[in-house]
N, C-alpha and C. Protein backbone atom coordinates (compact mmCIF):
# COMPACT_ATOMS: atom_id res chain seq x y z
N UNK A 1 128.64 245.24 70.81
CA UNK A 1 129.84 245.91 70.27
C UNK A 1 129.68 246.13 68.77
N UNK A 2 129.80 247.29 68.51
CA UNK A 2 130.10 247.77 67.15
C UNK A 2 131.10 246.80 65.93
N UNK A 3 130.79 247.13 65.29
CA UNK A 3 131.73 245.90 64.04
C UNK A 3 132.30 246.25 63.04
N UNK A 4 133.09 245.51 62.42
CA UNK A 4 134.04 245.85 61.00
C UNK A 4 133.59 244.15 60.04
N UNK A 5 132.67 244.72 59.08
CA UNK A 5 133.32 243.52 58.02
C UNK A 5 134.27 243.44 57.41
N UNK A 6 134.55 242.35 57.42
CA UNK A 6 136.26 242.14 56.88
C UNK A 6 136.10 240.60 55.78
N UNK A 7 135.77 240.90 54.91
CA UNK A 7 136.18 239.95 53.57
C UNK A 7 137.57 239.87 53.05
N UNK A 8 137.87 238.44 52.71
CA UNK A 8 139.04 238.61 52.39
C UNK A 8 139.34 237.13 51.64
N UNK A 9 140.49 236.60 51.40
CA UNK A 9 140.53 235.06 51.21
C UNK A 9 142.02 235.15 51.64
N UNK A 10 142.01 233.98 52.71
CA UNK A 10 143.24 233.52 53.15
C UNK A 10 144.59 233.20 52.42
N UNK A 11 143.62 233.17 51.03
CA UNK A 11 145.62 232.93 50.29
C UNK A 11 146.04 234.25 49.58
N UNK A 12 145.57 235.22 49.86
CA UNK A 12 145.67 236.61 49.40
C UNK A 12 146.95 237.45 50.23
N UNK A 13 147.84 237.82 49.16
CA UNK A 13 149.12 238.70 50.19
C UNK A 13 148.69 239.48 50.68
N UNK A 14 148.10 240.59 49.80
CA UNK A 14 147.33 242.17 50.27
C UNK A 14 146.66 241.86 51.77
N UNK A 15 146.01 240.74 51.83
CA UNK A 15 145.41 240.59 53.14
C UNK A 15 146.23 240.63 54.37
N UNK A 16 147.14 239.54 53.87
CA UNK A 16 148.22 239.31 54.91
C UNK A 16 149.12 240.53 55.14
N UNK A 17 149.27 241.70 54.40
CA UNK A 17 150.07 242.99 54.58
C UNK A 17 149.32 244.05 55.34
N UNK A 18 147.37 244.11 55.25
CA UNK A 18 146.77 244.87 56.12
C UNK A 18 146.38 244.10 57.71
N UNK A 19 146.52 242.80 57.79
CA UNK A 19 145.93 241.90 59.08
C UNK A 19 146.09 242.55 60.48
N UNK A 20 147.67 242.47 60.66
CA UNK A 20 147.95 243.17 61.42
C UNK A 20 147.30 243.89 61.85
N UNK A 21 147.64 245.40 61.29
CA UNK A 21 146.90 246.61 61.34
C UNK A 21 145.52 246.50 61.76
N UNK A 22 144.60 246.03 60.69
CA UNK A 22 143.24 245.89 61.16
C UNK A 22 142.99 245.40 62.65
N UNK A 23 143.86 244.19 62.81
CA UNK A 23 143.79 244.27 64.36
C UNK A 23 143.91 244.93 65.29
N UNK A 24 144.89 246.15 64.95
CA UNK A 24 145.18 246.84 66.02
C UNK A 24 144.24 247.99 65.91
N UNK A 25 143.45 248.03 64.55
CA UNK A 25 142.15 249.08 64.47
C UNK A 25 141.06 248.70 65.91
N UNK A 26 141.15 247.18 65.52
CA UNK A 26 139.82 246.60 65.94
C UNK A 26 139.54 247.36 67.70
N UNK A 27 141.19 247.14 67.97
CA UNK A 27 141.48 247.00 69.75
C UNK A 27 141.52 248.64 69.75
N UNK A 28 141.99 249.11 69.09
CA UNK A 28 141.77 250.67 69.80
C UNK A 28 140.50 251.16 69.65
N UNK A 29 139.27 250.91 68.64
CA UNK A 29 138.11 251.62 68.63
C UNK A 29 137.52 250.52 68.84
N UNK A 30 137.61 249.53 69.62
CA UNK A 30 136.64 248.72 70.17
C UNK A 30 135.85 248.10 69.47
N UNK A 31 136.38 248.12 68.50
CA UNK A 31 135.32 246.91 67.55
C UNK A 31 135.51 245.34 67.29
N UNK A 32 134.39 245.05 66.70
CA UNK A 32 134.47 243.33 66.71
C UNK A 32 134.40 243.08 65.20
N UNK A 33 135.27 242.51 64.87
CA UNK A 33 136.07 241.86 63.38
C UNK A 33 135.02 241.02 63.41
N UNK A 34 134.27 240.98 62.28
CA UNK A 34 133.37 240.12 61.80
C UNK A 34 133.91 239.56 60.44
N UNK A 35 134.35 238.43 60.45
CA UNK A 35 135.47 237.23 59.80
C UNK A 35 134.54 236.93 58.66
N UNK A 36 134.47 237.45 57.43
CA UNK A 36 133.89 236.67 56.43
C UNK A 36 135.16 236.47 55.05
N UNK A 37 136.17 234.73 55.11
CA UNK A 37 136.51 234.73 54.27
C UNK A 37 135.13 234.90 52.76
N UNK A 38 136.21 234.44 51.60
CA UNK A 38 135.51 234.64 50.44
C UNK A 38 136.74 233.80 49.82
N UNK A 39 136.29 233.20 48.38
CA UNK A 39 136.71 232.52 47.47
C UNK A 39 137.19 233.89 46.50
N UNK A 40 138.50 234.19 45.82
CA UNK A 40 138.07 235.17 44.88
C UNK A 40 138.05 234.88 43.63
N UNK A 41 138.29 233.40 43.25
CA UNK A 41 138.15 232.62 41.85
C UNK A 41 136.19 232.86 42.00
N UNK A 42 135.52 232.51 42.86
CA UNK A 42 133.71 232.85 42.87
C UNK A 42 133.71 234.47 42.54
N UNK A 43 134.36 234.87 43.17
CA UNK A 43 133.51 236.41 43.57
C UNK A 43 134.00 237.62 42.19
N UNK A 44 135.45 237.39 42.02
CA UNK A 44 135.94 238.27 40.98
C UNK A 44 135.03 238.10 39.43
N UNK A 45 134.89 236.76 38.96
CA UNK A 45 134.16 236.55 37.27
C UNK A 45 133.04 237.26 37.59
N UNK A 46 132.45 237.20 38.87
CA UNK A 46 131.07 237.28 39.05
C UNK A 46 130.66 238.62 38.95
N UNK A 47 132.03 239.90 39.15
CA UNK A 47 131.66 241.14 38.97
C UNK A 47 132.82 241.97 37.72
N UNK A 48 133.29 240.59 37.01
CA UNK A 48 133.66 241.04 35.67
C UNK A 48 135.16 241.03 36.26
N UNK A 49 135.99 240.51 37.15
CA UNK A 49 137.19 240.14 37.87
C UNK A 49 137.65 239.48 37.04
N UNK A 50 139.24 239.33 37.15
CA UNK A 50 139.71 238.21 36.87
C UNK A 50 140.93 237.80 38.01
N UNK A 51 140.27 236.43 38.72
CA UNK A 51 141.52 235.97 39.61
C UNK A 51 142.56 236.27 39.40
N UNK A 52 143.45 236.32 40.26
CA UNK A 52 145.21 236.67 40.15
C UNK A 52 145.99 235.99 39.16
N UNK A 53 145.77 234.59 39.09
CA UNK A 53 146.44 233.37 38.32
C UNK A 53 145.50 234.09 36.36
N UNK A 54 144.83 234.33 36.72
CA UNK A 54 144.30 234.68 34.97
C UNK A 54 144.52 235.88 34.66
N UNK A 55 145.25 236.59 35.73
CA UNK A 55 145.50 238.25 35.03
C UNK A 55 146.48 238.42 34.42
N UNK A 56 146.51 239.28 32.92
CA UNK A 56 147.89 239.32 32.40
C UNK A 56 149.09 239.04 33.09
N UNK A 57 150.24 238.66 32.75
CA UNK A 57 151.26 238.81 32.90
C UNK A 57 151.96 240.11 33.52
N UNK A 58 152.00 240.66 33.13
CA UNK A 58 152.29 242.24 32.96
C UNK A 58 151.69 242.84 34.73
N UNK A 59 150.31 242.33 34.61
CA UNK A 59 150.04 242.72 35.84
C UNK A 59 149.65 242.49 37.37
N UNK A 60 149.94 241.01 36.53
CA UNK A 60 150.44 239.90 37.80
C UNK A 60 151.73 240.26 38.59
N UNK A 61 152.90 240.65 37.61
CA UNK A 61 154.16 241.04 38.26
C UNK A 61 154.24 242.47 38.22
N UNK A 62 153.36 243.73 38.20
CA UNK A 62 153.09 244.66 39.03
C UNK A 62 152.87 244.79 40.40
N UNK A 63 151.81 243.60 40.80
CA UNK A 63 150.96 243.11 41.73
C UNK A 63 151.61 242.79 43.17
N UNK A 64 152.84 241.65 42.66
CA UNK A 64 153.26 241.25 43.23
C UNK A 64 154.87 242.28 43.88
N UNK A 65 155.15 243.04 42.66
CA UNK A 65 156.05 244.20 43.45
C UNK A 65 155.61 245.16 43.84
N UNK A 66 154.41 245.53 43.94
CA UNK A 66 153.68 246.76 44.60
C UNK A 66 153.95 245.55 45.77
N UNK A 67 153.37 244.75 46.32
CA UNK A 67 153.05 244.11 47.58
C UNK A 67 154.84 244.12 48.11
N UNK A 68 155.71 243.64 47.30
CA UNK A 68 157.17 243.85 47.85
C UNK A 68 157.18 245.40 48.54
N UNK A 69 156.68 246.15 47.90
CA UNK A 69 157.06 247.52 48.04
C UNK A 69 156.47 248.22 49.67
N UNK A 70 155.07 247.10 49.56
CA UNK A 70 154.32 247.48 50.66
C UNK A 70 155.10 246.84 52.06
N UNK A 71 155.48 245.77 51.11
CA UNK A 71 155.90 244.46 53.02
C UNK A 71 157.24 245.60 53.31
N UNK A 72 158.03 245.97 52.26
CA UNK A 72 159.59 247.07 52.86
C UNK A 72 159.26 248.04 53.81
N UNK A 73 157.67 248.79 53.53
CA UNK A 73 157.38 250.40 53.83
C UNK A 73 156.94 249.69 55.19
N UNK A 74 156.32 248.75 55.36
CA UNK A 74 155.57 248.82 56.74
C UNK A 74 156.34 247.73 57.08
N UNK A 75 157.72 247.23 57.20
CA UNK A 75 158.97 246.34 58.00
C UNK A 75 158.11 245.03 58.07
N UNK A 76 157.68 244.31 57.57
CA UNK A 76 156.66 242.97 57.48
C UNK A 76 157.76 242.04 56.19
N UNK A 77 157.98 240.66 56.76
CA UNK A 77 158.57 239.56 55.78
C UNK A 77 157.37 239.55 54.65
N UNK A 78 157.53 239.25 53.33
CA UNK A 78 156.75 238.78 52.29
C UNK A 78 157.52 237.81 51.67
N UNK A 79 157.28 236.80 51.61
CA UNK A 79 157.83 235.75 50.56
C UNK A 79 156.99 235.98 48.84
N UNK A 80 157.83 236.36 47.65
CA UNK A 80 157.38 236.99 46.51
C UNK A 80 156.71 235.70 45.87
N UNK A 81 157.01 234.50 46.05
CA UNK A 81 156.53 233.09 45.61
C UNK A 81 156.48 232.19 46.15
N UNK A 82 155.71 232.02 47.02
CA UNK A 82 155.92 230.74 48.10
C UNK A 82 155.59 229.65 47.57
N UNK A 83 156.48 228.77 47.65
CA UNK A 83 155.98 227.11 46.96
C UNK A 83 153.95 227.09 47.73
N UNK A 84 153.91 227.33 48.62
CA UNK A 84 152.36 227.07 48.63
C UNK A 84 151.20 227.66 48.58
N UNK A 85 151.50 228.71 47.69
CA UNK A 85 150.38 229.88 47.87
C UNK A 85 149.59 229.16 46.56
N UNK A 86 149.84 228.40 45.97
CA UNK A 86 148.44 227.63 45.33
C UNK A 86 147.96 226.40 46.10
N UNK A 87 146.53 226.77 46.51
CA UNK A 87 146.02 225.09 47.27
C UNK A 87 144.93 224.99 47.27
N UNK A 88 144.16 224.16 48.23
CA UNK A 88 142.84 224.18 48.73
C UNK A 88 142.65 225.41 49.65
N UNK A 89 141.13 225.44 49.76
CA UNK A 89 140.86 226.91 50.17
C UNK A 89 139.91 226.74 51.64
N UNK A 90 139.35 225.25 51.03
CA UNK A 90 138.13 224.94 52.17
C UNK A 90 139.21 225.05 53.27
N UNK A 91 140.33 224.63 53.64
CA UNK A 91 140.30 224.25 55.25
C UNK A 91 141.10 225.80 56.01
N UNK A 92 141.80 226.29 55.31
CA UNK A 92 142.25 227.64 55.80
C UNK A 92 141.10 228.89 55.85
N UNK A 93 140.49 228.55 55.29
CA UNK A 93 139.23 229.72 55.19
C UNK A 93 138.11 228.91 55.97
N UNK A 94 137.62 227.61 56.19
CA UNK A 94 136.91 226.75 57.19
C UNK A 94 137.09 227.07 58.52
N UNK A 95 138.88 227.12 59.04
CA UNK A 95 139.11 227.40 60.08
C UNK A 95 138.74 228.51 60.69
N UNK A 96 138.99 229.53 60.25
CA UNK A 96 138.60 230.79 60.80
C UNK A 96 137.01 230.92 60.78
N UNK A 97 136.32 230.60 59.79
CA UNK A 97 134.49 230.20 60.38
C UNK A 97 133.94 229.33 61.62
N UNK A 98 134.64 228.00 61.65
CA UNK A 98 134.66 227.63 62.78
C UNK A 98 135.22 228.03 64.08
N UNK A 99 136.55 228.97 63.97
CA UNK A 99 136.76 229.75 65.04
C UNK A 99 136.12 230.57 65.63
N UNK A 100 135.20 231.35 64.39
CA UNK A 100 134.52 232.36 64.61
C UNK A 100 132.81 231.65 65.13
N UNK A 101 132.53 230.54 64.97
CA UNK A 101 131.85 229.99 65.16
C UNK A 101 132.28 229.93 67.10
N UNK A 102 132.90 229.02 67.30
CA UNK A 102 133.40 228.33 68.42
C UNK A 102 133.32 229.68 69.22
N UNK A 103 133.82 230.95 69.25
CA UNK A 103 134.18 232.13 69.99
C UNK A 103 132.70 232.33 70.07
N UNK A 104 131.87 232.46 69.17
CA UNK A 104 130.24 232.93 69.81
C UNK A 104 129.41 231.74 70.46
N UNK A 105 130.02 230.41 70.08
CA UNK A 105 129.54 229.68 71.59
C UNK A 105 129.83 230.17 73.01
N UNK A 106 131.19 231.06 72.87
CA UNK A 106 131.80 230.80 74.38
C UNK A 106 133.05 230.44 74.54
N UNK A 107 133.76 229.56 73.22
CA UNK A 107 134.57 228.65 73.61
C UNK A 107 136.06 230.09 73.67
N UNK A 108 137.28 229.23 74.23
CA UNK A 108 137.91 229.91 74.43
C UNK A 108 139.40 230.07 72.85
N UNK A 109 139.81 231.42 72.50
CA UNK A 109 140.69 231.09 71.49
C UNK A 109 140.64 232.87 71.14
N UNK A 110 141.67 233.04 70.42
CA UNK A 110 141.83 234.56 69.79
C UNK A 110 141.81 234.29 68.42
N UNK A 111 140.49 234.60 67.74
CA UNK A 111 139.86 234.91 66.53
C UNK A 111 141.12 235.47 65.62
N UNK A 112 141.26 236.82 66.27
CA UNK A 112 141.71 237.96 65.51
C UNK A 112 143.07 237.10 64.96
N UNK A 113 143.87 236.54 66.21
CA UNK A 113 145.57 236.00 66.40
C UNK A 113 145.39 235.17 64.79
N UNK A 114 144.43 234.47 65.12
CA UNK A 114 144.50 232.93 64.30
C UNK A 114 144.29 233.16 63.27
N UNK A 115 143.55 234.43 62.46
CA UNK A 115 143.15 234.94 61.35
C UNK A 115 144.31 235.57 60.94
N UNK A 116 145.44 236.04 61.43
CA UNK A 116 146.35 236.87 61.10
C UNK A 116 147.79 235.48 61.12
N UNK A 117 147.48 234.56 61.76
CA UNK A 117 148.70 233.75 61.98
C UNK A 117 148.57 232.74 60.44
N UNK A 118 147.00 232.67 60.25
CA UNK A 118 147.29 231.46 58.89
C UNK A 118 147.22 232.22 57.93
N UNK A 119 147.14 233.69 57.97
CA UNK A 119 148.43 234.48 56.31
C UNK A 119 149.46 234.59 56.13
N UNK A 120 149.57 234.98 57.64
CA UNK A 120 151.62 234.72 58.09
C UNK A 120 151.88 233.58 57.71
N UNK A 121 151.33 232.31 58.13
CA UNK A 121 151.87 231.27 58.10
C UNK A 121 152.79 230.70 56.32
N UNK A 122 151.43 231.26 55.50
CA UNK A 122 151.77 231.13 54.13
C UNK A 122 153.28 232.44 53.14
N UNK A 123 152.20 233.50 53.58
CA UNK A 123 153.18 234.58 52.95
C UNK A 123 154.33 235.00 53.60
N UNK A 124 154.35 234.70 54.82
CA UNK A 124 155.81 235.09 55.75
C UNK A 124 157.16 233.58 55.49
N UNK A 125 155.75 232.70 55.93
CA UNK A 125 156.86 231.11 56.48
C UNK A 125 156.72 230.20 55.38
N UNK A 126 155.92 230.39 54.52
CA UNK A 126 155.73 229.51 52.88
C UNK A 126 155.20 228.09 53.71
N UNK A 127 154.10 228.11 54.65
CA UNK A 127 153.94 226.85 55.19
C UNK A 127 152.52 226.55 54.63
N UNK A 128 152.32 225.35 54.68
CA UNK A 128 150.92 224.63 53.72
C UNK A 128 149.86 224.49 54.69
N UNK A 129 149.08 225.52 54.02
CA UNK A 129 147.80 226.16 55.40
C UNK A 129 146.41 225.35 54.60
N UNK A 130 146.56 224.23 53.92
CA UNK A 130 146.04 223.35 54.03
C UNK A 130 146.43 222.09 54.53
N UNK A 131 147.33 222.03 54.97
CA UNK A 131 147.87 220.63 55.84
C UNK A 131 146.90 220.81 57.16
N UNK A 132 146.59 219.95 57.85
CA UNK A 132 145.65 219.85 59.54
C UNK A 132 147.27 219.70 60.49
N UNK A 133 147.50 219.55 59.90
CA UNK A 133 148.87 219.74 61.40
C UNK A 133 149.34 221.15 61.19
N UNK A 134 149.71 221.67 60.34
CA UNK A 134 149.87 223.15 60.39
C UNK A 134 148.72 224.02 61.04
N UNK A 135 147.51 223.86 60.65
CA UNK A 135 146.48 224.51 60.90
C UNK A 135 146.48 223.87 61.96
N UNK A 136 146.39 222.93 62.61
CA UNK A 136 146.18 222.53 64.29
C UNK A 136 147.15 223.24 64.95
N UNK A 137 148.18 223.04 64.77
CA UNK A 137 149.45 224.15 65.14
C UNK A 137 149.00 225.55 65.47
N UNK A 138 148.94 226.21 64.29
CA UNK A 138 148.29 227.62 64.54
C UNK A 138 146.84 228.03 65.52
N UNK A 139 145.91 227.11 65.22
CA UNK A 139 144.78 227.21 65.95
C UNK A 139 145.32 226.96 67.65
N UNK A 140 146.45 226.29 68.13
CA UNK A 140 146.76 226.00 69.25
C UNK A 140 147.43 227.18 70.13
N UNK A 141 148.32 227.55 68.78
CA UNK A 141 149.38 229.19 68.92
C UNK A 141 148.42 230.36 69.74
N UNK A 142 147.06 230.20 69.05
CA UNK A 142 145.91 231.27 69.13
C UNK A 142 144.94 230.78 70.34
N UNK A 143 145.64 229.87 71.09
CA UNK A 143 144.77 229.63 72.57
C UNK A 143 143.81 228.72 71.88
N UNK A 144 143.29 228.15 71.05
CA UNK A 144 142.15 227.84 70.65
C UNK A 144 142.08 226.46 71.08
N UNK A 145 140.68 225.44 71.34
CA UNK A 145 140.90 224.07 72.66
C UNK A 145 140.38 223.27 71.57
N UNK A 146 139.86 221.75 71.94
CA UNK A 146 139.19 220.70 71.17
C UNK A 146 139.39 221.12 69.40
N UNK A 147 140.59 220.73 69.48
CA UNK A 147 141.15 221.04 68.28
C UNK A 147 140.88 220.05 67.47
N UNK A 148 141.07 218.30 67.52
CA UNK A 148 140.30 218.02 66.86
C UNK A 148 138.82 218.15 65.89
N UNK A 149 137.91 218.95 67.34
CA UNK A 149 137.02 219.01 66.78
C UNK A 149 136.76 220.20 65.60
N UNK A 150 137.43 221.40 66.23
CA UNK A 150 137.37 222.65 65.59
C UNK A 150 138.06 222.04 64.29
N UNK A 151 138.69 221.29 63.94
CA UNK A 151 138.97 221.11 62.08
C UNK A 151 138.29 220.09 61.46
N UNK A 152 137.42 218.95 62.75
CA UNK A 152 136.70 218.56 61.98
C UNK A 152 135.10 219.45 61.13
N UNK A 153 135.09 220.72 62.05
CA UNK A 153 133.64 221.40 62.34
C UNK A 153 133.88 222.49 60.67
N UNK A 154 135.45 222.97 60.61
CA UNK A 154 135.95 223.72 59.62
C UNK A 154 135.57 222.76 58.29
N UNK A 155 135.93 222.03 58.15
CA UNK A 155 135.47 220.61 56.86
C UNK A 155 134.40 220.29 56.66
N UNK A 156 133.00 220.73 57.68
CA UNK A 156 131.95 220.28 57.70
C UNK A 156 130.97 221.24 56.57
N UNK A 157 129.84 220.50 56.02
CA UNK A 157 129.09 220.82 54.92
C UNK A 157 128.57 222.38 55.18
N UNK A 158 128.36 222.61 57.19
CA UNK A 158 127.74 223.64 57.62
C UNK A 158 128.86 224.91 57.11
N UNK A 159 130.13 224.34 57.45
CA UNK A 159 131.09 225.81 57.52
C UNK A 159 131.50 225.72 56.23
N UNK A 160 131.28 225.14 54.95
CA UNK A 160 131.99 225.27 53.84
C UNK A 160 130.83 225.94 53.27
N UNK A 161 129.28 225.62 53.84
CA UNK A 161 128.00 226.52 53.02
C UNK A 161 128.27 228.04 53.82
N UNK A 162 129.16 228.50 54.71
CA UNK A 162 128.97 229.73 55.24
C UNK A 162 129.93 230.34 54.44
N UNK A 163 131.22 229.77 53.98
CA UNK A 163 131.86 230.04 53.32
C UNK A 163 131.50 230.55 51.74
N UNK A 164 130.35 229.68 51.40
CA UNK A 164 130.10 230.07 50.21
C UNK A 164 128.75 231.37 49.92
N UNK A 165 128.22 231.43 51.01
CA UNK A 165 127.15 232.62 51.51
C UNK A 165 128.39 233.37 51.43
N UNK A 166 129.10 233.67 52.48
CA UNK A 166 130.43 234.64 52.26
C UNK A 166 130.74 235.15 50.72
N UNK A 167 130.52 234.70 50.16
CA UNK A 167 130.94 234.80 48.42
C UNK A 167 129.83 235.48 47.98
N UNK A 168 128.51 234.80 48.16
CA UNK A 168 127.66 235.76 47.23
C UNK A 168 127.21 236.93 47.97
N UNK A 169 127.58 237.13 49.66
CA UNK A 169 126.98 238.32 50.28
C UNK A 169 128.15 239.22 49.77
N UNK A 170 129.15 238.91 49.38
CA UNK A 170 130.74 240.13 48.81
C UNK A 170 129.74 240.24 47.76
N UNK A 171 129.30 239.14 46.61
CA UNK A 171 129.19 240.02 45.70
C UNK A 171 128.44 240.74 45.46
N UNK A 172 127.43 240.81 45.83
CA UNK A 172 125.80 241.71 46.70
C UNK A 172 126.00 242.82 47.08
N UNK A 173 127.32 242.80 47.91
CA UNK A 173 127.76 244.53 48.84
C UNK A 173 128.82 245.10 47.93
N UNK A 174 129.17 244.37 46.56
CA UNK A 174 130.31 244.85 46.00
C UNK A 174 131.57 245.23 46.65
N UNK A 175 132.00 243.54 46.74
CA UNK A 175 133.18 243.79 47.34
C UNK A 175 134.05 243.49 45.64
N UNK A 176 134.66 243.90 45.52
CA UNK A 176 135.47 243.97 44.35
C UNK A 176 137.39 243.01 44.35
N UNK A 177 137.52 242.76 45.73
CA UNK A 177 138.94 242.18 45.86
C UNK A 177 139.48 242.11 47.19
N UNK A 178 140.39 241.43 47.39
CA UNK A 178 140.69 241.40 49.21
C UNK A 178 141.92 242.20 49.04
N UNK A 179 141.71 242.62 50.48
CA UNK A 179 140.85 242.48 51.37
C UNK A 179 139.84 244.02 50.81
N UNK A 180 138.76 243.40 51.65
CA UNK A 180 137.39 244.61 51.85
C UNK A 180 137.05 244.69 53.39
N UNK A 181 136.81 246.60 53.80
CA UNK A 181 136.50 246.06 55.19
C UNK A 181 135.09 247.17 54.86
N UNK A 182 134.09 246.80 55.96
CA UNK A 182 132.95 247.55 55.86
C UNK A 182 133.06 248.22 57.33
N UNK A 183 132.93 249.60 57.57
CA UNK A 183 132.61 250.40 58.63
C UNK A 183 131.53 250.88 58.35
N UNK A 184 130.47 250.04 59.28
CA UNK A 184 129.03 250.71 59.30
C UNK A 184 128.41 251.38 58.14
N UNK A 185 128.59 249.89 56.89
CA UNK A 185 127.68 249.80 55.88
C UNK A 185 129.10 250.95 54.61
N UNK A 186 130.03 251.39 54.95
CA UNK A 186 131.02 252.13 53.77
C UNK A 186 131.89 250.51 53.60
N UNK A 187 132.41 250.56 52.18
CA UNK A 187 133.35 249.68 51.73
C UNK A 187 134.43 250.40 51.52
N UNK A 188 135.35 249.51 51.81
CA UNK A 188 136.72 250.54 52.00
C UNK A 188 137.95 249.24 51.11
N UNK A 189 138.09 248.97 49.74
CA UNK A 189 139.05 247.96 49.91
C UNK A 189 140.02 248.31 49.37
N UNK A 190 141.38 247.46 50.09
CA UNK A 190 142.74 247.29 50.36
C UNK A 190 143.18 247.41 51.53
N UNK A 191 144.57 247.24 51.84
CA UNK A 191 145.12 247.35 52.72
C UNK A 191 145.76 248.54 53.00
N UNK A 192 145.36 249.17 51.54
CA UNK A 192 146.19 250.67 51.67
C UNK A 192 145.03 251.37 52.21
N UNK A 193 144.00 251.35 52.10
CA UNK A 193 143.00 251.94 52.61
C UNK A 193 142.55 251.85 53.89
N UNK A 194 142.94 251.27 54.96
CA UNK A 194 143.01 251.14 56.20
C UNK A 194 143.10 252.45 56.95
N UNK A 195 144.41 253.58 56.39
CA UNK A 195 144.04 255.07 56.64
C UNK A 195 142.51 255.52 57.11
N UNK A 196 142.10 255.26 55.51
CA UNK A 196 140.47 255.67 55.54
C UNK A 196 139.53 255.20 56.12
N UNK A 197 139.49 253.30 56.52
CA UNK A 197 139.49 253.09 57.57
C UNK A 197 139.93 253.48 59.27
N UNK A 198 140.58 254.48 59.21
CA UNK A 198 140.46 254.55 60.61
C UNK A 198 139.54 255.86 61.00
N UNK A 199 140.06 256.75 60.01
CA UNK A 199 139.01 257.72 59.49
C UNK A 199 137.53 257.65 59.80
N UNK A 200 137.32 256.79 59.12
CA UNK A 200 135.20 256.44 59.57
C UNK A 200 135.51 256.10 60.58
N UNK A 201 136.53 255.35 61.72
CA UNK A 201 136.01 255.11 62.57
C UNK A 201 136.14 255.98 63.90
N UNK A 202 136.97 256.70 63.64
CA UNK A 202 137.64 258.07 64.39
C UNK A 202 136.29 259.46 64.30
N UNK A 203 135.37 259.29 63.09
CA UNK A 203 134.16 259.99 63.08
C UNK A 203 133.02 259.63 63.61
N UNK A 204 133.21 258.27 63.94
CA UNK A 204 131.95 257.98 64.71
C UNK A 204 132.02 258.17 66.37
């Protein structure tokens, strides 16, 4: 099956405002979401970025009412400040590697659901998607089994080094900010750009 890279970092709104959608790209042109979070405190300095938390003032709260503007136009909850959108990164971005891991063993669970439920979880429900009971929660929501193990496997040295390959392969393909999706080698990023995303994929 044909594929979409999809970079992104789990504590990112913009992400959580295109998720959806991308999913429902994935299922109508038959493609397979290839899950590469990213750190964007690594990836942004690295191509002359500056994380969200270090960007002016001024355009931090642009940022954040363009994204109001976006969650109104497409009927989606956004919480403008959620007590937990600052945290750890390893276990919400772990999870979805190990999911994505676990699904090419075989095992049983919806990738796509669980990738879209722990942005919701933060930017919709302001819930702490580094807690393991939240994230066990969600991973359960998404069919996903041996849940213990799947968050011990997310914490492990293997899925936090894939996580960090994730970082320097964005900055290699010039990914510039989340989300980024790749259709057969084009970079396409935002969530507003999903249009154009469907575009390449409607030409192939």
């Amino acid at each position: 099956m044909e594929t979409i890279d999809y970079y992104y970092s789990t504590r990112s709104n913009f992400t959580y405002l295109g998720a959806a959608r991308l999913n429902a790209l994935a299922e109508k042109y038959s493609r397979k979401i290839v899950h590469r979070p990213i750190i964007l405190s690594v990836t942004m300095p690295a191509i002359g970025g500056l994380p969200f938390d270090d960007r002016p003032t001024m355009l931090r709260n642009y940022a954040m009412n363009d994204a109001l503007r976006w969650a109104e136009y497409l009927g989606i909850s956004l919480q403008r400040e959620p007590i937990h959108h600052d945290g750890p990164i390893e276990l919400p971005s772990g999870i979805v590697i190990a999911a994505q891991r676990a699904k090419d063993r075989g095992e049983a669970g919806d990738l796509n659901l669980l990738s879209l439920k722990v942005v919701e979880a933060l930017w919709r429900d302001d819930r702490d998607i580094a807690n393991e009971k939240v994230i066990t929660e969600l991973c359960e929501s998404a069919s996903f089994e041996n849940l213990p193990n799947l968050i011990e496997e997310a914490l492990s040295p293997a899925v936090q080094a894939e996580l960090e390959r994730n970082c320097r392969e964005a900055i290699m393909r010039g990914v510039i900010g989340a989300p980024t999706y790749f259709v057969d080698g084009e970079n396409f990023y935002g969530q507003d750009r999903l249009d154009f995303v469907e575009r390449a994929l409607e030409a192939l």
